[in-house]
C-alpha atoms as a PDB file:
ATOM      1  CA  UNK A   1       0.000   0.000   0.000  1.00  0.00           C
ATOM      2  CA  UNK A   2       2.764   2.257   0.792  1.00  0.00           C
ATOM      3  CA  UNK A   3       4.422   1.785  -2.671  1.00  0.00           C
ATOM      4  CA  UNK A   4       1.026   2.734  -4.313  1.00  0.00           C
ATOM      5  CA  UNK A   5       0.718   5.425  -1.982  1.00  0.00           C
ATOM      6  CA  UNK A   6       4.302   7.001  -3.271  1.00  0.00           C
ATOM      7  CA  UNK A   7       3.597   6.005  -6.821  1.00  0.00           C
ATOM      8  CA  UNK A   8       0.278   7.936  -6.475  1.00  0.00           C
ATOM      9  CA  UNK A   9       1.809  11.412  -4.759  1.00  0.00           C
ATOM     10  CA  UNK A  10       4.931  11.364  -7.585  1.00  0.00           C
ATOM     11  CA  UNK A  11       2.371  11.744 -10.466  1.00  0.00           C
ATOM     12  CA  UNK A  12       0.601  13.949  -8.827  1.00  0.00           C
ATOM     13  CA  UNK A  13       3.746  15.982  -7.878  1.00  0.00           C
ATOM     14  CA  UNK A  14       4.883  15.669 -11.544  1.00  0.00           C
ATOM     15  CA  UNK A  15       1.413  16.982 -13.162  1.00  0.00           C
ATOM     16  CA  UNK A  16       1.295  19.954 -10.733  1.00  0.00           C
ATOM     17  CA  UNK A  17       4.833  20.904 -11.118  1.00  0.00           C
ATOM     18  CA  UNK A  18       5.674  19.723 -14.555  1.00  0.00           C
ATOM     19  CA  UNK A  19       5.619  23.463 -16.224  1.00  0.00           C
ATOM     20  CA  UNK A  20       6.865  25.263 -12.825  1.00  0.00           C
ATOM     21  CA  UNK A  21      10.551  24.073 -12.822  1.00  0.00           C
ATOM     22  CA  UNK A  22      11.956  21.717 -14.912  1.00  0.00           C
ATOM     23  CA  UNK A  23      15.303  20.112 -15.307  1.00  0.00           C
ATOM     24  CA  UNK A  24      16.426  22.436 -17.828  1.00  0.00           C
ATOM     25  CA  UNK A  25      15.685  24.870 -14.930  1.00  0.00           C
ATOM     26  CA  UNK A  26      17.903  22.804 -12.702  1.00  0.00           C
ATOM     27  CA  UNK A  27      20.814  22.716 -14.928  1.00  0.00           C
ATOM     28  CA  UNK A  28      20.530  26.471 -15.229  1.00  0.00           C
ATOM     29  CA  UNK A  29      20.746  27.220 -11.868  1.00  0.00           C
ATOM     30  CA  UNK A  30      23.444  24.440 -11.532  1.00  0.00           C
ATOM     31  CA  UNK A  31      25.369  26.557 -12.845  1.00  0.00           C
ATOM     32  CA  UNK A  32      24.467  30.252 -11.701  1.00  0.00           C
ATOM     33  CA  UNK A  33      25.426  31.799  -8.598  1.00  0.00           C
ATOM     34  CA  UNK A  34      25.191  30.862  -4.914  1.00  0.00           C
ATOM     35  CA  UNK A  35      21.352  31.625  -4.306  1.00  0.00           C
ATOM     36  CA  UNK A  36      20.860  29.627  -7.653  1.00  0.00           C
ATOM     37  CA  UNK A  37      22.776  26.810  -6.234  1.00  0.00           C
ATOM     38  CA  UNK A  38      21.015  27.063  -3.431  1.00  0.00           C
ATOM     39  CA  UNK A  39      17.780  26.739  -4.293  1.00  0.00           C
ATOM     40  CA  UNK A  40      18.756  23.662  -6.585  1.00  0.00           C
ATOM     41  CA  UNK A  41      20.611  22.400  -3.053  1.00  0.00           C
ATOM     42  CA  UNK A  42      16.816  23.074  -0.811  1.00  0.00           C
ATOM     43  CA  UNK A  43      15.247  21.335  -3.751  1.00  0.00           C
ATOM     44  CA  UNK A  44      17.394  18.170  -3.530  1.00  0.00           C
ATOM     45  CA  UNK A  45      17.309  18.351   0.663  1.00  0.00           C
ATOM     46  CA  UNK A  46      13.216  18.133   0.230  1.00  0.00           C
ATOM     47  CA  UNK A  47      12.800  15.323  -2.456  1.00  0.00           C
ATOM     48  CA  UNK A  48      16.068  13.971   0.052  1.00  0.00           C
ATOM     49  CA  UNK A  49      13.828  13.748   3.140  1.00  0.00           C
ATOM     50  CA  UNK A  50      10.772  13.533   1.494  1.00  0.00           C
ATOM     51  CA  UNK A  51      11.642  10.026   0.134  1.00  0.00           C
ATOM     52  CA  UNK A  52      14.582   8.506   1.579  1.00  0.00           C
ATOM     53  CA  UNK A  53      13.886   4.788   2.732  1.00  0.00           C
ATOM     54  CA  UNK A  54      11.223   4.541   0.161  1.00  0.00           C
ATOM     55  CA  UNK A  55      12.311   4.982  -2.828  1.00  0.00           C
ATOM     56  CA  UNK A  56      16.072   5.089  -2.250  1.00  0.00           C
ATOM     57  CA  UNK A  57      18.113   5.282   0.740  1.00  0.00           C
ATOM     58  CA  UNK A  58      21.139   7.525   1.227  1.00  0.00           C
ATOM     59  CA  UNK A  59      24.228   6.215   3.448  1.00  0.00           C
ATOM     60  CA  UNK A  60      24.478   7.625   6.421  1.00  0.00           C
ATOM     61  CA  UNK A  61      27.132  10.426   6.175  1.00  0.00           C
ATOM     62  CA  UNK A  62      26.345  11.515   2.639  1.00  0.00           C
ATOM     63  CA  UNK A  63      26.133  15.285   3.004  1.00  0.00           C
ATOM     64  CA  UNK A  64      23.702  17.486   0.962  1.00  0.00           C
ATOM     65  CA  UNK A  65      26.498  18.759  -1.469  1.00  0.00           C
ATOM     66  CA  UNK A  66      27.786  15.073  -2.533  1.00  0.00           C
ATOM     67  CA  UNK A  67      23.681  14.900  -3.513  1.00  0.00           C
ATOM     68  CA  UNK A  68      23.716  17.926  -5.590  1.00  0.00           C
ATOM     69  CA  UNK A  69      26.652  16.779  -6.887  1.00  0.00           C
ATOM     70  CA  UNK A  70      24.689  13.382  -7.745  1.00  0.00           C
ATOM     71  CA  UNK A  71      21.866  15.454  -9.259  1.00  0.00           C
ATOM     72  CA  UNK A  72      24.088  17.640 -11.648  1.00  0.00           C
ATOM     73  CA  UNK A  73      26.083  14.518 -13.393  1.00  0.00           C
ATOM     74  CA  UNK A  74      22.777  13.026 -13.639  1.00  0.00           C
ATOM     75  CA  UNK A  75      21.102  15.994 -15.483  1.00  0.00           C
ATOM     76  CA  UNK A  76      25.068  16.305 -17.373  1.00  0.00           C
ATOM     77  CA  UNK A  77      24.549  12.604 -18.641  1.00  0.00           C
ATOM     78  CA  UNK A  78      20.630  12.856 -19.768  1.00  0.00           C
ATOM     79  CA  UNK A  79      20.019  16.095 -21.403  1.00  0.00           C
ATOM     80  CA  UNK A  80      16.961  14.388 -23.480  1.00  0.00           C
ATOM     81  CA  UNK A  81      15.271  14.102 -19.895  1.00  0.00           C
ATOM     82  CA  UNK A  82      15.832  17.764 -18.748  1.00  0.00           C
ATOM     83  CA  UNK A  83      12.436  18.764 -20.037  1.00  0.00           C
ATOM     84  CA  UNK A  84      11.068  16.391 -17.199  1.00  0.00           C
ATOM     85  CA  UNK A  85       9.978  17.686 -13.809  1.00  0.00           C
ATOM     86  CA  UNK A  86      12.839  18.760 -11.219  1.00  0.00           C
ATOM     87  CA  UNK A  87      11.524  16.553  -8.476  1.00  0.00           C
ATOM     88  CA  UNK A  88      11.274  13.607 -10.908  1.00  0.00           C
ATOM     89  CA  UNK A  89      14.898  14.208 -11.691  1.00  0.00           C
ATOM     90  CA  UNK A  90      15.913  14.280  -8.600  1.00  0.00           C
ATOM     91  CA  UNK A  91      14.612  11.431  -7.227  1.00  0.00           C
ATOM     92  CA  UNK A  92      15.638   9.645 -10.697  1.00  0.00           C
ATOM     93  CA  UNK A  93      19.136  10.673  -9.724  1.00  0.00           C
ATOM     94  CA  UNK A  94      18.983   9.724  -6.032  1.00  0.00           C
ATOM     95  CA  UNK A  95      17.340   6.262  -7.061  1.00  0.00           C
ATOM     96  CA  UNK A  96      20.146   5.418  -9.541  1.00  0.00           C
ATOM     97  CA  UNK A  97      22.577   6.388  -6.994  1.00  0.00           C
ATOM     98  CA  UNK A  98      21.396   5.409  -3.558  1.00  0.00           C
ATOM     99  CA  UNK A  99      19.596   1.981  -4.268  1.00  0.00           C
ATOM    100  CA  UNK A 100      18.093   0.355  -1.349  1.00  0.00           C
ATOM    101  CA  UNK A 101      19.963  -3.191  -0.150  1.00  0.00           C
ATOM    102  CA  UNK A 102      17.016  -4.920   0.468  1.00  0.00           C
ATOM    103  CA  UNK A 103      15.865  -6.519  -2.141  1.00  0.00           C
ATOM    104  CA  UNK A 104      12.637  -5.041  -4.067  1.00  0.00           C
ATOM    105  CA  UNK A 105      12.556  -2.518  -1.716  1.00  0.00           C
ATOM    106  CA  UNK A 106      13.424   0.228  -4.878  1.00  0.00           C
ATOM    107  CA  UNK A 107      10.616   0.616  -7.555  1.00  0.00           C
END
């Protein structure tokens, strides 16, 4: 039920935010100044906490700028996907990254 549950508040989080900030937005700001980087940084920390242990789960010790960092080759090595939600992105990224151990426990 849980899995549905996420499954269910991802589309919805990808139909309202599709058009507001996308990952062509992301690499953008990747690559602007500090309150650019910034903002990309609060927007991985929230799809971070929002989802760890469900659909991926980040090491203990893994610091919010080794994420970022995670999220920007990500976006460097699929620019076809950038016109794809932010938050999708991110958690794309974080998922490829920071698989779960347990087995099936990633979607």
């Amino acid at each position: 039920m849980k899995k549905i549950l996420t499954i269910a508040l991802l589309s919805v989080s990808a139909t309202v935010n599709a058009n507001w900030f996308t990952g062509n937005d992301l690499h953008k700001h990747l690559s602007g100044g500090d309150y650019q980087r910034g903002f990309v940084l609060g927007m991985v920390v929230g799809v971070a906490s929002a989802w760890d242990g469900d659909l991926f789960c980040i090491p203990q010790g893994v610091t919010p700028g080794q994420m970022q960092d995670v999220v920007r080759q990500f976006i460097s090595a699929k620019p076809q996907d950038r016109h794809e939600s932010a938050e999708m992105i991110i958690a794309a990224a974080l998922i490829n990254a920071y698989r779960c151990e347990k087995k099936g426990q990633n979607l």
